[in-house]
N, C-alpha and C. Protein backbone atom coordinates (compact mmCIF):
# COMPACT_ATOMS: atom_id res chain seq x y z
N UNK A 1 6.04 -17.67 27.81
CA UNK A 1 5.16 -16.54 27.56
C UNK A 1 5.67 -15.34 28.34
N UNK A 2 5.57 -14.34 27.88
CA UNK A 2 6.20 -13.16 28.32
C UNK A 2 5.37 -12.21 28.90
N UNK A 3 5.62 -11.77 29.87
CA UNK A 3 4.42 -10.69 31.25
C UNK A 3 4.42 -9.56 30.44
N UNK A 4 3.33 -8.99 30.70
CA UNK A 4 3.28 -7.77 30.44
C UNK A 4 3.62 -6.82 30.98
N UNK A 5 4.38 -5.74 30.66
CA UNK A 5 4.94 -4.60 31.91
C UNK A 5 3.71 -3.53 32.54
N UNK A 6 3.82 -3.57 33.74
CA UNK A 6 2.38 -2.95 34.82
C UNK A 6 2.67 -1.80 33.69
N UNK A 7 1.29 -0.85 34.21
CA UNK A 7 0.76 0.23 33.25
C UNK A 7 1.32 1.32 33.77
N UNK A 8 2.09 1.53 34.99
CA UNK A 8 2.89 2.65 35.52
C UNK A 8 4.01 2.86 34.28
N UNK A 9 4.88 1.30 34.22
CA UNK A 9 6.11 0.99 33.61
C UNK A 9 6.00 1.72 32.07
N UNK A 10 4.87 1.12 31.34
CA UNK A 10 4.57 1.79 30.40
C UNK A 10 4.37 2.95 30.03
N UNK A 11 3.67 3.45 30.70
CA UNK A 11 3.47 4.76 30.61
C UNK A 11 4.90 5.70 30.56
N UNK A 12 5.84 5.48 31.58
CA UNK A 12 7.08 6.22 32.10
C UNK A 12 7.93 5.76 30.72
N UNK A 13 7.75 4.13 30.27
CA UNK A 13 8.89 4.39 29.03
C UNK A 13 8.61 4.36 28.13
N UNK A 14 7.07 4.70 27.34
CA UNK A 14 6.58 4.85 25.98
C UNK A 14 5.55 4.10 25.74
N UNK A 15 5.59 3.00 26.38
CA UNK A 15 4.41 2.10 25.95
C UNK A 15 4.69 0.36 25.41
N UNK A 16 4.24 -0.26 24.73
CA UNK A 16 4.87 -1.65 24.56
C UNK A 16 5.09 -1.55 22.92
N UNK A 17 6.30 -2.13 22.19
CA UNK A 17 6.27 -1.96 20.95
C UNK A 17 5.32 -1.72 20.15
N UNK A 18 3.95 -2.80 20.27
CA UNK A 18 2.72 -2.80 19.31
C UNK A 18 2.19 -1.39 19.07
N UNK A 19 2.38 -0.79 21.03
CA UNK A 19 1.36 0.72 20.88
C UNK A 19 2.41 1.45 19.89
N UNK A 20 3.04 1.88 19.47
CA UNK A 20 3.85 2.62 18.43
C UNK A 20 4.01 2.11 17.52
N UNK A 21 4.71 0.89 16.94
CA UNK A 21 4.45 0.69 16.39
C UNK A 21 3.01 0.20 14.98
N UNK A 22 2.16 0.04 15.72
CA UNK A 22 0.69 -0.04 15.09
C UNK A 22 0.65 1.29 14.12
N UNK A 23 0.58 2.72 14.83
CA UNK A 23 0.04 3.63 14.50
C UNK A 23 1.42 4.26 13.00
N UNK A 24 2.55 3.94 13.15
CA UNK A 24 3.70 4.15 12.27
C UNK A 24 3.69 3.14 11.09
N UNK A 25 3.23 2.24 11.17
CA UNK A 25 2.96 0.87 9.77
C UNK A 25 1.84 1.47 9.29
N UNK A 26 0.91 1.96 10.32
CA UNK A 26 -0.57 2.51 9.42
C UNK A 26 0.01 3.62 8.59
N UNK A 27 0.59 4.73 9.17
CA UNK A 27 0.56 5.80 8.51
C UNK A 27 1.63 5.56 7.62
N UNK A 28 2.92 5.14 7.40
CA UNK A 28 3.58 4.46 6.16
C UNK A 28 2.63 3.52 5.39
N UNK A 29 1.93 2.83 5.50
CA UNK A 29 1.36 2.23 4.49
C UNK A 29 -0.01 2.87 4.20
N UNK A 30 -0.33 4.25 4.06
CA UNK A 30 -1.16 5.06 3.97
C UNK A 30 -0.72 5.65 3.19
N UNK A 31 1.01 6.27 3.18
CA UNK A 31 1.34 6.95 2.27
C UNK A 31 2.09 6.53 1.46
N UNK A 32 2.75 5.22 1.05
CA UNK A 32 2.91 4.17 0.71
C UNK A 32 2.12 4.02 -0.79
N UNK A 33 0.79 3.72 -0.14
CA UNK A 33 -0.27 3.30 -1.10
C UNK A 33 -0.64 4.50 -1.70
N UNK A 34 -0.79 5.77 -0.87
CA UNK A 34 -0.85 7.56 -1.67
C UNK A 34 -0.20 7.47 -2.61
N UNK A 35 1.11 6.94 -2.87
CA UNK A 35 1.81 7.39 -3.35
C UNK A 35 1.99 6.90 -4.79
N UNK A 36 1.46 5.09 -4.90
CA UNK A 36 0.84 4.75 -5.45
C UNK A 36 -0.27 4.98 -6.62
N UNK A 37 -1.30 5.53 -5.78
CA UNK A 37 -2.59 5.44 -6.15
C UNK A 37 -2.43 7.01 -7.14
N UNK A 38 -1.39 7.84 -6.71
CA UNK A 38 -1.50 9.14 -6.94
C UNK A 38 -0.36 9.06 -8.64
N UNK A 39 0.06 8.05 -8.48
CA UNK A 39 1.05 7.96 -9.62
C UNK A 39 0.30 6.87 -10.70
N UNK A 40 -0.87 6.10 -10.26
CA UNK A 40 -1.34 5.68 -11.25
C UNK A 40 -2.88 6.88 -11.84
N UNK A 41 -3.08 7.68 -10.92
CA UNK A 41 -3.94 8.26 -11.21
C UNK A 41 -3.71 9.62 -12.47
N UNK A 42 -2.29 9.92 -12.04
CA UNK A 42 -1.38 10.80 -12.76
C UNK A 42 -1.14 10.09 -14.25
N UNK A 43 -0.87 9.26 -14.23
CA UNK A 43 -0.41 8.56 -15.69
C UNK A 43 -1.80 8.34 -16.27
N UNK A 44 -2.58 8.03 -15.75
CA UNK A 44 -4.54 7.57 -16.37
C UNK A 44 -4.97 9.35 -16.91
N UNK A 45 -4.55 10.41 -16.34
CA UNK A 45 -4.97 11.73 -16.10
C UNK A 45 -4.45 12.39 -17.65
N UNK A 46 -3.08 12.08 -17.71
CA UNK A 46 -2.13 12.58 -18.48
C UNK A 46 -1.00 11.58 -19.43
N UNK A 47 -0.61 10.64 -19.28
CA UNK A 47 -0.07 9.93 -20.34
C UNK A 47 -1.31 9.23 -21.55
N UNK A 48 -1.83 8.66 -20.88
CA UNK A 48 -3.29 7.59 -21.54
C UNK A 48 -3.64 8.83 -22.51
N UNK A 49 -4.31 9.89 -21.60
CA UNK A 49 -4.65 11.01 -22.74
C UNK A 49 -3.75 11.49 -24.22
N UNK A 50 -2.98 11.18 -23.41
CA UNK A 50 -1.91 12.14 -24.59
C UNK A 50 -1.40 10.78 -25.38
N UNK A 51 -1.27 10.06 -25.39
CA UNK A 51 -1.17 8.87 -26.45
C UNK A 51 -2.37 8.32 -27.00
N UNK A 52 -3.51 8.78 -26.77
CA UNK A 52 -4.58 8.47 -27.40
C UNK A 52 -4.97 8.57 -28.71
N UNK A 53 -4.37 10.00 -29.56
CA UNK A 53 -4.24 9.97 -30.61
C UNK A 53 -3.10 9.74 -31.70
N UNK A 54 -2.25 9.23 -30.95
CA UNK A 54 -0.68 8.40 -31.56
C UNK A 54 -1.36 7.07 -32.42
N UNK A 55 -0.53 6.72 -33.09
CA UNK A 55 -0.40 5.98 -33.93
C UNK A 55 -0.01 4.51 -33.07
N UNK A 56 0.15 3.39 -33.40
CA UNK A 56 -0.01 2.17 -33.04
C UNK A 56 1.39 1.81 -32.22
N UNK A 57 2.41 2.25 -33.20
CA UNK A 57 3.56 1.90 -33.54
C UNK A 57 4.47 3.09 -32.27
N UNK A 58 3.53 3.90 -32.33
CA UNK A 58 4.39 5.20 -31.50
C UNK A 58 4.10 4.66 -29.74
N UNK A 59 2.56 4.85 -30.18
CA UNK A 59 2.04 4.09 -28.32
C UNK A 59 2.70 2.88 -27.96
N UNK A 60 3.10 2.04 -28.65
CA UNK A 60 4.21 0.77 -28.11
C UNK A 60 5.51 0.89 -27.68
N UNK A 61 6.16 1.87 -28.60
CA UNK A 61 7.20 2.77 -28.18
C UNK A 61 7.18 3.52 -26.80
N UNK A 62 6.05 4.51 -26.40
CA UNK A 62 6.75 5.70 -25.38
C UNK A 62 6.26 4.62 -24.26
N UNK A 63 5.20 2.80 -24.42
CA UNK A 63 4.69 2.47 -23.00
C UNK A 63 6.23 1.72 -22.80
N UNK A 64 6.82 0.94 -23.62
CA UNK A 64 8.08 0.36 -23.34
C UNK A 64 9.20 0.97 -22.85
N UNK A 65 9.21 2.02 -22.82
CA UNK A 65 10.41 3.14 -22.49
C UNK A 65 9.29 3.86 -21.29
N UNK A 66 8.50 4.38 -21.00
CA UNK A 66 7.89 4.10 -19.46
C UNK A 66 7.83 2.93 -18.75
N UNK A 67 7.90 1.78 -19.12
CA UNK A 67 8.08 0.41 -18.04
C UNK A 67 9.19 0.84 -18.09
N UNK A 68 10.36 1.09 -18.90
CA UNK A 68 11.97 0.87 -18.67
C UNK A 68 12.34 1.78 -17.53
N UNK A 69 11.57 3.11 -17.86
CA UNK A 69 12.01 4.12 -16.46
C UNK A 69 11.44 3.87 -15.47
N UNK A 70 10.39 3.46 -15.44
CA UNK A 70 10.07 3.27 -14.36
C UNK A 70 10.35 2.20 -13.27
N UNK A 71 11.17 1.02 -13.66
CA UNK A 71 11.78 0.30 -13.01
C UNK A 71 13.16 0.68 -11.98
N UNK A 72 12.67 1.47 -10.54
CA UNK A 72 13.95 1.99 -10.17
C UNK A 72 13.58 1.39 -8.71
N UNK A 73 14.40 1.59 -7.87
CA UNK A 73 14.31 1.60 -6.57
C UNK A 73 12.99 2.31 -5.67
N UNK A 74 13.35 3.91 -6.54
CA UNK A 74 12.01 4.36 -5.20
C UNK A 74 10.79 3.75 -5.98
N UNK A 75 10.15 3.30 -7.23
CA UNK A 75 9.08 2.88 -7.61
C UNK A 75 8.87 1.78 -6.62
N UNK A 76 10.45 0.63 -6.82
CA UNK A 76 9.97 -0.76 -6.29
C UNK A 76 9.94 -0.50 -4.32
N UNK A 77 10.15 0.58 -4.36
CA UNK A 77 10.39 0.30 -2.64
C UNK A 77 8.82 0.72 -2.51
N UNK A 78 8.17 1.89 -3.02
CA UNK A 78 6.96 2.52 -2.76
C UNK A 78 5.67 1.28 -3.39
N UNK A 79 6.20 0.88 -4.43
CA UNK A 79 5.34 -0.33 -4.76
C UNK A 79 5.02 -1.74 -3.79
N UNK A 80 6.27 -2.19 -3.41
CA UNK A 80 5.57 -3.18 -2.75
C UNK A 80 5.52 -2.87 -1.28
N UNK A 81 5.97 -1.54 -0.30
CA UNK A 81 5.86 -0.85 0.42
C UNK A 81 4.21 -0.95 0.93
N UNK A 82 3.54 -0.79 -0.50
CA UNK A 82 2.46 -0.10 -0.03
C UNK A 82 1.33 -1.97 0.21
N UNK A 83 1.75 -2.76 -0.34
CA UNK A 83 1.24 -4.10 0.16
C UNK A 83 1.76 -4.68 1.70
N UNK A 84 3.23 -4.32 1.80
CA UNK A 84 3.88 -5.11 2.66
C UNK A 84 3.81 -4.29 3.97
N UNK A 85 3.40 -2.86 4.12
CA UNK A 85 3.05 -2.17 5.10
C UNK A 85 1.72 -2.08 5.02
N UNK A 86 0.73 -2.29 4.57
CA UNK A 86 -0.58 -2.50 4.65
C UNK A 86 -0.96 -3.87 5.43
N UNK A 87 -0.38 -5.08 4.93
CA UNK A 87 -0.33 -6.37 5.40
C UNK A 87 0.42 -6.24 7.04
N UNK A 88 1.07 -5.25 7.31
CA UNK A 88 1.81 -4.94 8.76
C UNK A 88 1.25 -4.55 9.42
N UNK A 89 0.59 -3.47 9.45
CA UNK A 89 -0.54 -3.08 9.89
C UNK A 89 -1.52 -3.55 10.44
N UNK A 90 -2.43 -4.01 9.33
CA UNK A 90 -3.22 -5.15 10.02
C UNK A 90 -3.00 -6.18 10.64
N UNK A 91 -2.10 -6.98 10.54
CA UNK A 91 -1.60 -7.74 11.65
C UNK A 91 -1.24 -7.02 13.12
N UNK A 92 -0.55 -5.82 13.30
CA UNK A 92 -0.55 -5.11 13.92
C UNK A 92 -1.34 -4.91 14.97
N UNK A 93 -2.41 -4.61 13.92
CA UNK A 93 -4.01 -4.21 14.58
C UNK A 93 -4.90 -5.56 15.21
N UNK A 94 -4.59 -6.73 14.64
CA UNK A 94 -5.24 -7.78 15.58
C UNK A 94 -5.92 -7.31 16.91
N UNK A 95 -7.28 -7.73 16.98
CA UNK A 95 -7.62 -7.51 18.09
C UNK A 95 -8.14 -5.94 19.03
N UNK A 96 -8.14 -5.07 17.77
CA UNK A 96 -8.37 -3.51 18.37
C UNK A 96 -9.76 -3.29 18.10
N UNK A 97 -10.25 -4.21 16.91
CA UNK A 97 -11.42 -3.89 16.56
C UNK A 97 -12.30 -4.56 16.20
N UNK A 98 -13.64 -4.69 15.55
CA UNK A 98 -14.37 -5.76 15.30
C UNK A 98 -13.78 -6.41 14.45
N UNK A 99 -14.01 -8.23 14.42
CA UNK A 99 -13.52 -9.19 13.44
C UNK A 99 -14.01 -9.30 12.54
N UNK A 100 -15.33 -8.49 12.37
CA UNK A 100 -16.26 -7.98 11.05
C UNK A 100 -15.18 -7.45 10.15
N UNK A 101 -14.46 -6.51 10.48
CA UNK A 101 -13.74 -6.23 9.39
C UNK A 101 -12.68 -6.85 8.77
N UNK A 102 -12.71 -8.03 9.33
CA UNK A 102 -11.02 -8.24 8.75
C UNK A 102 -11.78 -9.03 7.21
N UNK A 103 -12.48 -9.58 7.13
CA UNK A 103 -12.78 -9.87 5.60
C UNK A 103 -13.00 -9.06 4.69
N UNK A 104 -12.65 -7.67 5.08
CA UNK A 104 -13.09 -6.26 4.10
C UNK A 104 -11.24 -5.83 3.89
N UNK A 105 -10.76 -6.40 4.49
CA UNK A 105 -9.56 -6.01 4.60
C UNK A 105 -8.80 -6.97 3.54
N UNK A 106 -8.90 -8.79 4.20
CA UNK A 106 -8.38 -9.07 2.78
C UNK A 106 -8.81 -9.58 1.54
N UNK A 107 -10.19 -8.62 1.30
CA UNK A 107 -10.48 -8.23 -0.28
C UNK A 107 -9.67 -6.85 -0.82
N UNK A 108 -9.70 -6.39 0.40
CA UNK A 108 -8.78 -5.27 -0.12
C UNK A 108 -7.49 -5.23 -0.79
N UNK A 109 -6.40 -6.40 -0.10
CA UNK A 109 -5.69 -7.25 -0.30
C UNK A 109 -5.55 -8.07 -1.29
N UNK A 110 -6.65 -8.71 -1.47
CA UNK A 110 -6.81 -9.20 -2.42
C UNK A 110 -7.00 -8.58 -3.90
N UNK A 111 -7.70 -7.70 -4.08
CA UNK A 111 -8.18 -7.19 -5.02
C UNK A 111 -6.81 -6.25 -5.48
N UNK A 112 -6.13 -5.37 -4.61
CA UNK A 112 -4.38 -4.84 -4.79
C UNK A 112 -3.61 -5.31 -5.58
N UNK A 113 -3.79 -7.15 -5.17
CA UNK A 113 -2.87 -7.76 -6.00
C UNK A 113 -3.58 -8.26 -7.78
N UNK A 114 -4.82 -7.97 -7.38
CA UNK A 114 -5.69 -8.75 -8.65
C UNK A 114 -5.09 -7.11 -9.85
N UNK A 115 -5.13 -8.78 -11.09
CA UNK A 115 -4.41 -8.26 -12.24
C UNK A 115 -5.86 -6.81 -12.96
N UNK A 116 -7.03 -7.60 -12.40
CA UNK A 116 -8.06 -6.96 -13.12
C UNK A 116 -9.23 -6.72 -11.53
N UNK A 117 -9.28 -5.51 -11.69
CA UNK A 117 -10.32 -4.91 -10.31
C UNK A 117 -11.82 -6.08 -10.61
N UNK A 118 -11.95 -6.36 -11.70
CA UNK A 118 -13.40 -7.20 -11.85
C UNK A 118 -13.53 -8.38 -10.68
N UNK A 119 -12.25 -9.09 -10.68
CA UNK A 119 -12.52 -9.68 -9.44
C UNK A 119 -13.17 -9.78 -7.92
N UNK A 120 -12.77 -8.41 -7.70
CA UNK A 120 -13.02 -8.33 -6.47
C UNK A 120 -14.30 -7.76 -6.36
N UNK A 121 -15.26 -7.83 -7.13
CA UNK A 121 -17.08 -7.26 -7.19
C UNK A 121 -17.67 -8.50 -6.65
């Protein structure tokens, strides 16, 4: 088991990994999930609309050629980014706050990954 460094020590060289690190997993997986939430909100806002009055045959077309583009690096890094720094985080955070919350946390979690939001009601 490993000592903890006195609170002088800390102070003079930054602190212990967790204290920095904690607060840098939160705010990446804050914007992470922004970034997310802001690109599905964008496509619900403005694609959905605008294929609404297309034809059957056309809307199967432009969603297959949007999955195709959209399969790139920054999607997949910001996509599972925003689970895998959320899940960091809270582990992170162990212990800072009430244990009340951690079951609000992985519904949150839970429900992220759920195919259909109905679940998690």
């Amino acid at each position: 088991m490993r000592a903890e460094r006195p609170a002088a020590l800390r102070r003079r060289h930054g602190g212990t990994e967790s204290e920095w690190l904690a607060p840098v997993a939160l705010i990446a997986a804050t914007i992470t999930t922004g970034l997310i939430a802001g690109l599905f909100y964008a496509f619900a806002c403005s694609v959905m609309p605008a294929l609404r009055g297309t034809d059957a045959r056309t809307f199967i077309d432009v969603m297959q050629r949007v999955n195709r583009a959209i399969l790139n690096g920054w999607f997949a890094a910001a996509f599972a980014g925003a689970f895998l720094l959320t899940a960091q985080a809270a582990v992170l955070h162990i212990g800072e706050g009430p244990i009340a919350s951690w079951p609000r946390c992985c519904c949150t979690a839970r429900c992220w990954r759920s195919p259909s939001w109905s679940t998690c009601r």
